[in-house]
C-alpha atoms as a PDB file:
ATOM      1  CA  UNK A   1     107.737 -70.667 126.071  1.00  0.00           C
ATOM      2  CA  UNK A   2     110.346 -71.185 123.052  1.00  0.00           C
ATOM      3  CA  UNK A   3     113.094 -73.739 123.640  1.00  0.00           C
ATOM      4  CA  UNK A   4     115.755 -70.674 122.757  1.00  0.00           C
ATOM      5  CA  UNK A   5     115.600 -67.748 121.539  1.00  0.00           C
ATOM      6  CA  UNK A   6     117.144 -66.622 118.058  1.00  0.00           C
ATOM      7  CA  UNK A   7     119.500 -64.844 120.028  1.00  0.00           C
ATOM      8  CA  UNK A   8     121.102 -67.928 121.396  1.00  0.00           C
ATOM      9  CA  UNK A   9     121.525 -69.736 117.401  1.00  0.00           C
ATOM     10  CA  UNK A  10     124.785 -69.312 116.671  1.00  0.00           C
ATOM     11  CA  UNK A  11     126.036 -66.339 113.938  1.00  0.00           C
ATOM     12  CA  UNK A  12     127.758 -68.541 111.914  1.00  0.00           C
ATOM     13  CA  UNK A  13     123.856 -70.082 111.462  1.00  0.00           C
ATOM     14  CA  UNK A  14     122.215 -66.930 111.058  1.00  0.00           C
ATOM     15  CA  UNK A  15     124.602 -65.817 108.619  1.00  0.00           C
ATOM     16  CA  UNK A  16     123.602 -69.220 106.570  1.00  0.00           C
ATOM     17  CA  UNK A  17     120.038 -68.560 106.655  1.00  0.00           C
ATOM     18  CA  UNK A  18     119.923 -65.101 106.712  1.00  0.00           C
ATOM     19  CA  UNK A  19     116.906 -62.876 108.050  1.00  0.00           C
ATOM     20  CA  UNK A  20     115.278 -65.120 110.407  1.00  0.00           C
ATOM     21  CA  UNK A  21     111.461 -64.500 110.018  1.00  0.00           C
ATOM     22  CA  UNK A  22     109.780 -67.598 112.181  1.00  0.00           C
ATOM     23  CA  UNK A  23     110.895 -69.845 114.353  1.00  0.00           C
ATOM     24  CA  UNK A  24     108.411 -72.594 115.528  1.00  0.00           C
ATOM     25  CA  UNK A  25     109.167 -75.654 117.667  1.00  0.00           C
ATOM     26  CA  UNK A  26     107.397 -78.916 116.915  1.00  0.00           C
ATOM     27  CA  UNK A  27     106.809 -81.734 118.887  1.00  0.00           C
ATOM     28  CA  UNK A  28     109.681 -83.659 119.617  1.00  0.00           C
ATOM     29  CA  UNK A  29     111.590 -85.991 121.334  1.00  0.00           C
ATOM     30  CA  UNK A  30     113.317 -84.776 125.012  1.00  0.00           C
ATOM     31  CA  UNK A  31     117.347 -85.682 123.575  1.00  0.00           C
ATOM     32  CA  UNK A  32     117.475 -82.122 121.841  1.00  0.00           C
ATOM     33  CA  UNK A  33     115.552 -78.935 120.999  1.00  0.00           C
ATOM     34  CA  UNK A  34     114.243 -78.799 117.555  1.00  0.00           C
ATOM     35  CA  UNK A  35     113.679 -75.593 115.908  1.00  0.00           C
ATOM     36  CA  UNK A  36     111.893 -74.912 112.245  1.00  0.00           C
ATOM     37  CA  UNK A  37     112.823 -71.412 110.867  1.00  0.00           C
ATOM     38  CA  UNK A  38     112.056 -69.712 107.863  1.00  0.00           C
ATOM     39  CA  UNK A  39     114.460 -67.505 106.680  1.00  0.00           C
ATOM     40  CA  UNK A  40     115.567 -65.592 103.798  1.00  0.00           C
ATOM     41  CA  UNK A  41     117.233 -68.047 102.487  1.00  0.00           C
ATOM     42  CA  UNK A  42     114.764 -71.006 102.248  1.00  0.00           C
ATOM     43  CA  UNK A  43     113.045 -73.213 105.439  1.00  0.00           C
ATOM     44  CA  UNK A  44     115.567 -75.013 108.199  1.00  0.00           C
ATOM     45  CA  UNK A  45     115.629 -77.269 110.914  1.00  0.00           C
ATOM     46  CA  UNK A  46     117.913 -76.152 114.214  1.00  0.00           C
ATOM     47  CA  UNK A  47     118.765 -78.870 116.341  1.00  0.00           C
ATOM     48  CA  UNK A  48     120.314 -77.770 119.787  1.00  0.00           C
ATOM     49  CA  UNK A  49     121.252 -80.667 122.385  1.00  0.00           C
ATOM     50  CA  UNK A  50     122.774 -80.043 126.013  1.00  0.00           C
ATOM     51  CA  UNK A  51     124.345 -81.897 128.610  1.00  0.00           C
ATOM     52  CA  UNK A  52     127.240 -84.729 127.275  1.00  0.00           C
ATOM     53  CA  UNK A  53     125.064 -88.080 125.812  1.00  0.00           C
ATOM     54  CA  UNK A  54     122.312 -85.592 124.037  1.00  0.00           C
ATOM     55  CA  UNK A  55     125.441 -83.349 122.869  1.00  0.00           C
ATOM     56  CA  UNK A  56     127.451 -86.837 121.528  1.00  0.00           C
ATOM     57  CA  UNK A  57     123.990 -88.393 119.936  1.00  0.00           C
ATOM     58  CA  UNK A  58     123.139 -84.985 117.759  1.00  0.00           C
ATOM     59  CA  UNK A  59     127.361 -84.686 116.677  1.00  0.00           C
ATOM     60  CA  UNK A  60     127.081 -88.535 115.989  1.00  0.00           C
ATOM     61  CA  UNK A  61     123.414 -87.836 113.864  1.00  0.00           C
ATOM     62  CA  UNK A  62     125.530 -84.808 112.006  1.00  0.00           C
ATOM     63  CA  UNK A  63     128.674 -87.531 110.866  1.00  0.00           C
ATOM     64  CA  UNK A  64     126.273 -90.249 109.760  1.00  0.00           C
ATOM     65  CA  UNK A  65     124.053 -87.872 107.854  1.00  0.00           C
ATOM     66  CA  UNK A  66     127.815 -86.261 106.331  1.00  0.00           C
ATOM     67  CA  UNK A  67     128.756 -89.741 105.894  1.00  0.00           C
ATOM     68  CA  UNK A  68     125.654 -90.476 103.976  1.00  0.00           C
ATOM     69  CA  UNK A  69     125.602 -87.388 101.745  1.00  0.00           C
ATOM     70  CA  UNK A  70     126.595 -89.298  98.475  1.00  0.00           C
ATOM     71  CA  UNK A  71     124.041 -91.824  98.817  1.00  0.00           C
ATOM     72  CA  UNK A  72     120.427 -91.965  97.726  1.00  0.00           C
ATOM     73  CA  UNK A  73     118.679 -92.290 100.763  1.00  0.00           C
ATOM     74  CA  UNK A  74     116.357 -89.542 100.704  1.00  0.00           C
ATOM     75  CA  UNK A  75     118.218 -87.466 104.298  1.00  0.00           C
ATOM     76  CA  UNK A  76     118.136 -84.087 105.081  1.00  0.00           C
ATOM     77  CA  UNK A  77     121.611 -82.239 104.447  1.00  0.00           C
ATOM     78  CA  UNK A  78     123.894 -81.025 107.250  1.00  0.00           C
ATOM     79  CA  UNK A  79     124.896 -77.182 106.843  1.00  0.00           C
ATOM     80  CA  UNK A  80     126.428 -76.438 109.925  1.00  0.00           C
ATOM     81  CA  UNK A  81     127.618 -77.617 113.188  1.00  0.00           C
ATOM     82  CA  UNK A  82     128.871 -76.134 116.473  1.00  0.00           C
ATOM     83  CA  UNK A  83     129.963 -77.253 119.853  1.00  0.00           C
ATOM     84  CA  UNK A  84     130.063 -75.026 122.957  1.00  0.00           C
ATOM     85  CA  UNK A  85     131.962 -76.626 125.283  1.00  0.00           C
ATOM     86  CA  UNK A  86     131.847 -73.469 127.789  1.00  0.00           C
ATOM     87  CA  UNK A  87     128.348 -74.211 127.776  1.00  0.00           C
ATOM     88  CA  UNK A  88     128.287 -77.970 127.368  1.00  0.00           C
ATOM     89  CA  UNK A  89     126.041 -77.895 123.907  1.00  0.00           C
ATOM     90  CA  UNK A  90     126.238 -78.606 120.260  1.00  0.00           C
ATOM     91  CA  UNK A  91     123.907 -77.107 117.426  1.00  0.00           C
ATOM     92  CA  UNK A  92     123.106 -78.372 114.049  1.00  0.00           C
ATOM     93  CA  UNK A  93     121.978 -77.129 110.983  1.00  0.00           C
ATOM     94  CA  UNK A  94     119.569 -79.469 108.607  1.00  0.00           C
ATOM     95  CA  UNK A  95     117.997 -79.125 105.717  1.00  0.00           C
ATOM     96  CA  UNK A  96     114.170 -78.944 105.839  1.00  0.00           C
ATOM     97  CA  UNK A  97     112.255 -81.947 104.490  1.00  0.00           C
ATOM     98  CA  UNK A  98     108.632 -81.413 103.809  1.00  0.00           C
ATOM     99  CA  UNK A  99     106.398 -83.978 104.705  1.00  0.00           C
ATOM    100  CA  UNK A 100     104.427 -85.475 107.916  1.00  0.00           C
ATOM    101  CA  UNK A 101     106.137 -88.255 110.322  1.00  0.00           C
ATOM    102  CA  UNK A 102     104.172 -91.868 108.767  1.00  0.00           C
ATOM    103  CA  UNK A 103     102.917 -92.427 112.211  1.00  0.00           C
ATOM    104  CA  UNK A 104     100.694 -89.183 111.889  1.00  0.00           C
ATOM    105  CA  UNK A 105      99.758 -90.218 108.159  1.00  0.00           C
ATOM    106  CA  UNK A 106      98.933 -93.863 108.864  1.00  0.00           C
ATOM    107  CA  UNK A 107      96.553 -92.402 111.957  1.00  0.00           C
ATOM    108  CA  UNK A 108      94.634 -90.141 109.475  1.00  0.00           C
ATOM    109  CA  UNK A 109      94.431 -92.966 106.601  1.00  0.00           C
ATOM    110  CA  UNK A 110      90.658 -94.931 106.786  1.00  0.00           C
ATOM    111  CA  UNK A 111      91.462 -96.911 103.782  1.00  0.00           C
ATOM    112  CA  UNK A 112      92.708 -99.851 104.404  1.00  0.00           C
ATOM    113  CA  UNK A 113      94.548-100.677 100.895  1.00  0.00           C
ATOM    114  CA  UNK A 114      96.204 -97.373 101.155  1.00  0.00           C
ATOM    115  CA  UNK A 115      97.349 -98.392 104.790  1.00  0.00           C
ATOM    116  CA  UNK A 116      99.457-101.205 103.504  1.00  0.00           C
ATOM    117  CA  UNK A 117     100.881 -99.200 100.529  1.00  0.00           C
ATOM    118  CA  UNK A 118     102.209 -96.680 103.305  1.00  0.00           C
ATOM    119  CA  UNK A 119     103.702-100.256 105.342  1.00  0.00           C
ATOM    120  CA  UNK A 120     104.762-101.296 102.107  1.00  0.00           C
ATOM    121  CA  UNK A 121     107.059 -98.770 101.379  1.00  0.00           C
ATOM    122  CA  UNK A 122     108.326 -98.211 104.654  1.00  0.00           C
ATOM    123  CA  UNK A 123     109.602-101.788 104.836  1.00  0.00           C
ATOM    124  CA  UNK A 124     110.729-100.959 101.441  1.00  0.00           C
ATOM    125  CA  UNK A 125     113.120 -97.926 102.440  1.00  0.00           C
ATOM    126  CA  UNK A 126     114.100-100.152 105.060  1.00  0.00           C
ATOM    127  CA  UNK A 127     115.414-102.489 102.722  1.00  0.00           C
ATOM    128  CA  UNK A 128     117.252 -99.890 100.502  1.00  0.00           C
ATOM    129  CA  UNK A 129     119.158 -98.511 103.953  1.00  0.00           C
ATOM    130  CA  UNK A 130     120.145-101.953 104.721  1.00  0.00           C
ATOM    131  CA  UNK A 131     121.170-102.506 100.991  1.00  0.00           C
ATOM    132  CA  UNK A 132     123.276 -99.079 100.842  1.00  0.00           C
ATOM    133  CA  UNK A 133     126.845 -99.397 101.018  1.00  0.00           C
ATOM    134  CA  UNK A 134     128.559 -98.432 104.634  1.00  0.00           C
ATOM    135  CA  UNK A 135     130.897 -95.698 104.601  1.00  0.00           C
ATOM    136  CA  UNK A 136     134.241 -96.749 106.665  1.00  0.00           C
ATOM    137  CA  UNK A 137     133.741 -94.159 108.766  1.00  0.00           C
ATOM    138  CA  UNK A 138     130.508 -95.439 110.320  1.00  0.00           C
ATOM    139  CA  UNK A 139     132.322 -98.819 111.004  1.00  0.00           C
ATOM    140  CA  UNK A 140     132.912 -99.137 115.258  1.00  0.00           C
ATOM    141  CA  UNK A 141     136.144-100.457 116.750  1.00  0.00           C
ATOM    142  CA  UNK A 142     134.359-103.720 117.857  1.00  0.00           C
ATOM    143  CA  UNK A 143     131.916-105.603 117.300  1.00  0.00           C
ATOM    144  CA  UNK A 144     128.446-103.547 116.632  1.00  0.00           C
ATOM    145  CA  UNK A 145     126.506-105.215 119.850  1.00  0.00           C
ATOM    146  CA  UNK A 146     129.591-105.278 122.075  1.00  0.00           C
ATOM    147  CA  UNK A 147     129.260-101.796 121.788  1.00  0.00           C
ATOM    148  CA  UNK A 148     125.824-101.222 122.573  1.00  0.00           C
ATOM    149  CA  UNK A 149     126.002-103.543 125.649  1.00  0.00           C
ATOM    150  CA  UNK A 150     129.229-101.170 126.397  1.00  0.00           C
ATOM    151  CA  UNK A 151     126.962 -98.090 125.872  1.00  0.00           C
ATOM    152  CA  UNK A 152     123.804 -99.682 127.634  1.00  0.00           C
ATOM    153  CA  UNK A 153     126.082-100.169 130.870  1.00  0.00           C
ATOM    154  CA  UNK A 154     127.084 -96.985 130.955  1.00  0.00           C
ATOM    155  CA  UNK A 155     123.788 -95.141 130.466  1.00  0.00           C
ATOM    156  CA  UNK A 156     122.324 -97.295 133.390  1.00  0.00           C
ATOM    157  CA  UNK A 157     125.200 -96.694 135.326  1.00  0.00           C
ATOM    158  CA  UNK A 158     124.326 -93.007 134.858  1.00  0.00           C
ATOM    159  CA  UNK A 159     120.474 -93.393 135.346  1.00  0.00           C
ATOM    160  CA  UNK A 160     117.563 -92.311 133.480  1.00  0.00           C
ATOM    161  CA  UNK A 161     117.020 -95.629 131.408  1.00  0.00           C
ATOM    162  CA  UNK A 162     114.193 -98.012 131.630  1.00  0.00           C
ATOM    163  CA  UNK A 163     116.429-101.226 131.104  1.00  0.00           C
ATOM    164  CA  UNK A 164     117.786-102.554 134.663  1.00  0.00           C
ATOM    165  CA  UNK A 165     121.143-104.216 136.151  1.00  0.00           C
ATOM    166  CA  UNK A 166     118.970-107.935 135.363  1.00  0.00           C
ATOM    167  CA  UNK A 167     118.069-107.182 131.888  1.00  0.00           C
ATOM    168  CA  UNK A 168     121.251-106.508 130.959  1.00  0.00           C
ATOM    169  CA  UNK A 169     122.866-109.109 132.483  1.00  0.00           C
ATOM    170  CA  UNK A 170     120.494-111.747 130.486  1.00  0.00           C
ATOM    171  CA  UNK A 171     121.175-109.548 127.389  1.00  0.00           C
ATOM    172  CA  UNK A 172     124.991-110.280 127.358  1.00  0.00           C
ATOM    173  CA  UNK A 173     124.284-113.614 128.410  1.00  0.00           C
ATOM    174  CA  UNK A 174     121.772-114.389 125.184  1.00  0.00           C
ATOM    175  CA  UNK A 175     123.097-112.729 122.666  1.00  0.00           C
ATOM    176  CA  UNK A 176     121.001-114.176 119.344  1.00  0.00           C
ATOM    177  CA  UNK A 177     122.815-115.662 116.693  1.00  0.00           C
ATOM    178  CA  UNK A 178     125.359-113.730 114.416  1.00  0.00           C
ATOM    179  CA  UNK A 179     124.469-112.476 111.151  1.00  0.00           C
ATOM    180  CA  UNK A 180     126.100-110.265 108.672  1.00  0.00           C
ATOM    181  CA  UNK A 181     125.943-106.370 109.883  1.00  0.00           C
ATOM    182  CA  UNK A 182     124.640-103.817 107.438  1.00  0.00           C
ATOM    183  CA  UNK A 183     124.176-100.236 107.272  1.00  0.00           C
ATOM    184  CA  UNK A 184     121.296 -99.668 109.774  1.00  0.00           C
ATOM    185  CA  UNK A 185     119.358 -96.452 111.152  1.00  0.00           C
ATOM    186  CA  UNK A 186     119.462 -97.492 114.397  1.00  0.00           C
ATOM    187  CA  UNK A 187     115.868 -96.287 115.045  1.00  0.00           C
ATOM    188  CA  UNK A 188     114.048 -97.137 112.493  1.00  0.00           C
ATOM    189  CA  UNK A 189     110.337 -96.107 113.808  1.00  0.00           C
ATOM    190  CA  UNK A 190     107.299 -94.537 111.913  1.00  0.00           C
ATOM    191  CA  UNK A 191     108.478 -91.547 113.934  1.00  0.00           C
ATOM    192  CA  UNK A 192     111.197 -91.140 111.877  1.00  0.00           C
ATOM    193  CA  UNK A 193     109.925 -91.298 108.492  1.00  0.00           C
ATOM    194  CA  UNK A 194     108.697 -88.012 106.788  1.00  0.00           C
ATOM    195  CA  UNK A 195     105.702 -88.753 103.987  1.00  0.00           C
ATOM    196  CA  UNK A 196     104.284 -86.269 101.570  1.00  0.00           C
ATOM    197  CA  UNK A 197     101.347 -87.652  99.121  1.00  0.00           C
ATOM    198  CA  UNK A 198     101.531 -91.052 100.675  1.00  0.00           C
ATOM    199  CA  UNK A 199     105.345 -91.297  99.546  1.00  0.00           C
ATOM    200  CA  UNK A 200     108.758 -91.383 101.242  1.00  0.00           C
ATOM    201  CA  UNK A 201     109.723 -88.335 101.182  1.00  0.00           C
ATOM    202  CA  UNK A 202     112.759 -88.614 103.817  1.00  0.00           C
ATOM    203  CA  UNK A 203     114.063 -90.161 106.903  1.00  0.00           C
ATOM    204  CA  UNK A 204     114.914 -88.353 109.505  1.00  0.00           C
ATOM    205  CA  UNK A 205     117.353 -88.790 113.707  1.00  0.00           C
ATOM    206  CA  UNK A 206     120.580 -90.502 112.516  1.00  0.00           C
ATOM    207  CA  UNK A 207     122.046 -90.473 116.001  1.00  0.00           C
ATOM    208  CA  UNK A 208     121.922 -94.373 116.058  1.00  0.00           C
ATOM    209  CA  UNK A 209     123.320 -95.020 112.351  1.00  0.00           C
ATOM    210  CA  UNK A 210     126.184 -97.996 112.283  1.00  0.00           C
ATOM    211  CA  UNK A 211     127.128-100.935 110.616  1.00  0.00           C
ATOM    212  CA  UNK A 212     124.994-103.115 112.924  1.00  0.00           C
ATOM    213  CA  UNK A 213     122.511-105.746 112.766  1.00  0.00           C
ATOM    214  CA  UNK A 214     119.933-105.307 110.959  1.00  0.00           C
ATOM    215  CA  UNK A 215     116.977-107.272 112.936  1.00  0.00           C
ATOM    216  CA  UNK A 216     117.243-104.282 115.135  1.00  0.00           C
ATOM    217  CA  UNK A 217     116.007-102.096 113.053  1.00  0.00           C
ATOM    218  CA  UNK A 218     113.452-104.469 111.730  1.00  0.00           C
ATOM    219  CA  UNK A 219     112.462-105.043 115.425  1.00  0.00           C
ATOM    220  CA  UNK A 220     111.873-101.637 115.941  1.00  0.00           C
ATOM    221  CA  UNK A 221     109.807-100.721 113.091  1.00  0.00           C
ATOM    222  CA  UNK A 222     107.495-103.371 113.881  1.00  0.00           C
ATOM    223  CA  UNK A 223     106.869-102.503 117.596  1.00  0.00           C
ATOM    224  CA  UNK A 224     102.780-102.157 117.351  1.00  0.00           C
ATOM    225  CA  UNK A 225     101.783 -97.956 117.844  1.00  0.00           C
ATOM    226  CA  UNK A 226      98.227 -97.169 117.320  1.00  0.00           C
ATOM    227  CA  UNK A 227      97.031 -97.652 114.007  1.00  0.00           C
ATOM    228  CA  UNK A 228     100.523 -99.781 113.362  1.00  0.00           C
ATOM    229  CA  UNK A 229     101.581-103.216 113.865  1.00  0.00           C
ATOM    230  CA  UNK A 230      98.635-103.963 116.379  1.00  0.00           C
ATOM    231  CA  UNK A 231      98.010-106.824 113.847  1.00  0.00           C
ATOM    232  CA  UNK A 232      99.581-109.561 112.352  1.00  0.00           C
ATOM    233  CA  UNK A 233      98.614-108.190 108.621  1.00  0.00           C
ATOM    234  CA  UNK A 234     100.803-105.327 109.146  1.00  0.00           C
ATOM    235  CA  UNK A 235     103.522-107.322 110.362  1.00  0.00           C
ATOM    236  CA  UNK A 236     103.386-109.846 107.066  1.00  0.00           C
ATOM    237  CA  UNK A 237     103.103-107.022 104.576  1.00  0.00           C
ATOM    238  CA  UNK A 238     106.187-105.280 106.665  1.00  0.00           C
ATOM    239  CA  UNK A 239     107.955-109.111 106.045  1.00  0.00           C
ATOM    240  CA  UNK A 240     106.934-109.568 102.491  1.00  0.00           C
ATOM    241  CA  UNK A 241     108.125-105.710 101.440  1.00  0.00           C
ATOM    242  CA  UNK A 242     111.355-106.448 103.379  1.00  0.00           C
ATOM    243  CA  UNK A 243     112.053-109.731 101.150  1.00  0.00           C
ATOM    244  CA  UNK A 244     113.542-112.043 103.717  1.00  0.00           C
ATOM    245  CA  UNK A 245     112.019-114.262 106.810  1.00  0.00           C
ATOM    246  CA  UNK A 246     110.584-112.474 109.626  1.00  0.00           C
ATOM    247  CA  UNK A 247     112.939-112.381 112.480  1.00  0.00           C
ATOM    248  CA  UNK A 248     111.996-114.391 115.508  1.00  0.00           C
ATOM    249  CA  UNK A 249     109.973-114.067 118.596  1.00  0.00           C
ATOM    250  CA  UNK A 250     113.310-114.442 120.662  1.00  0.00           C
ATOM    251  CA  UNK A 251     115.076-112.267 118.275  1.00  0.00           C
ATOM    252  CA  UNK A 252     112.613-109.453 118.738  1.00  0.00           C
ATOM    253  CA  UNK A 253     112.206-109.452 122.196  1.00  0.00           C
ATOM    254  CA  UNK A 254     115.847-109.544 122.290  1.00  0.00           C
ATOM    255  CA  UNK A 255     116.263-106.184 120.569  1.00  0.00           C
ATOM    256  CA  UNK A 256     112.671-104.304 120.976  1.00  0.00           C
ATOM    257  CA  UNK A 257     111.605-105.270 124.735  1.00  0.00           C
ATOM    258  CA  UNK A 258     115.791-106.036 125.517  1.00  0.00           C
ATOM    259  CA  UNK A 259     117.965-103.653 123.982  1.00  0.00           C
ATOM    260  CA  UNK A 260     115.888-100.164 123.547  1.00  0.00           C
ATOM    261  CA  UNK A 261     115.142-100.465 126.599  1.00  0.00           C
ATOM    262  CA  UNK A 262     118.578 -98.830 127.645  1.00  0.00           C
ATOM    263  CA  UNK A 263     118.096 -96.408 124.352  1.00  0.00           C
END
């Protein structure tokens, strides 16, 4: 059963791609409905999110990737983007990247050398986001955490999170230690990087892009998945690709059993 129909994209899209011939829906995520097409005019990506948080996170994921357009971070372009309000949904237009998510290609790889390559340069791209320049426009009112505690209260207030009323409470209680925000993705995962030929080919859900801290995204790339992070050499070559001290124990659980728990 398809997600939607190509009846229900937009005509402002359809006139961008032109002649839709498929339209295939990959295995995603639940916050939106992800479409590849191929068209006449080259291979797509439709994103379609309903309901108001889904709707905000895929308009937020289509002015980070705008805001990032001029950099060199290898992220797919944004063509178009609607909101429906009558029916309480946005859609998105992206460019097609081709490559397999690095959680897929580090399950497949048996050699053990070429395992840590893969780590290597994923700690490595992590490094270059947190390096790249952040546009003013991706800059928050307040402080980056204040507003994810904000935003964490709110979702639970609204349900569907795994984080409770306790957690949070210790989590604005023990905040860790300041230290200087960078650009960050936010969700930084082996979900979200696309490989091709054991390279980088491009990173992909920008929903959570900020000027943050950047120990959550290392804390989040180094949550152990099968075939991932499971042991401790994965972690060190993560650390030494990165270039700086691992983050702590308490800074960790802070942000990867703490704070995603609400996100």
């Amino acid at each position: 059963m398809p997600l939607f129909t190509i009846h229900e994209i937009p005509e402002a899209f359809l006139d961008e791609v032109g002649t839709i011939r498929t339209l295939c829906f990959p295995t995603q995520g639940h916050t939106s409905d992800v479409a590849v097409i191929k068209a006449a005019r080259g291979t797509f990506v439709i994103k379609r999110a309903k309901g108001e948080r889904f709707s905000v996170w895929l308009a937020r994921e289509a002015k980070v990737l705008k805001a990032l357009s001029a950099s060199s971070l290898p992220i797919p372009a944004v063509y178009r983007f609607q909101e429906n309000k009558h029916r309480n949904e946005v859609w998105a237009l992206f460019e097609y990247i081709e490559g397999e998510p690095l959680r897929q290609a580090l399950e497949k790889e048996t050699n053990e050398d070429k395992r840590q390559q893969m780590i290597f340069r994923f700690v490595e791209m992590l490094a270059k986001i947190h390096a790249t320049p952040c546009p003013r426009e991706l800059m928050g009112r307040k402080p980056w955490l204040d507003e994810m505690l904000d935003k964490a209260a709110d979702y639970l207030a609204h349900g569907d999170v795994d984080g409770t009323r306790e957690l949070l409470d210790i989590l604005k209680k023990k905040r860790p230690t300041p230290c200087p925000s960078t650009l960050i993705h936010g969700d930084f995962t082996i979900d979200n990087i696309l490989v091709r030929d054991e390279n980088i080919v491009g990173v992909i859900d920008w929903s959570n892009g900020a000027f943050g801290d950047p120990r959550y995204d290392a804390a989040l790339a180094i949550r152990p998945k099968r075939n991932a992070f499971q042991h401790e050499s994965d972690v060190l070559t993560f650390f030494k690709g990165y270039g700086q001290k691992p983050i702590t124990k308490e800074e960790y659980t802070y942000f990867a059993n703490g704070l995603y728990e609400f996100f």
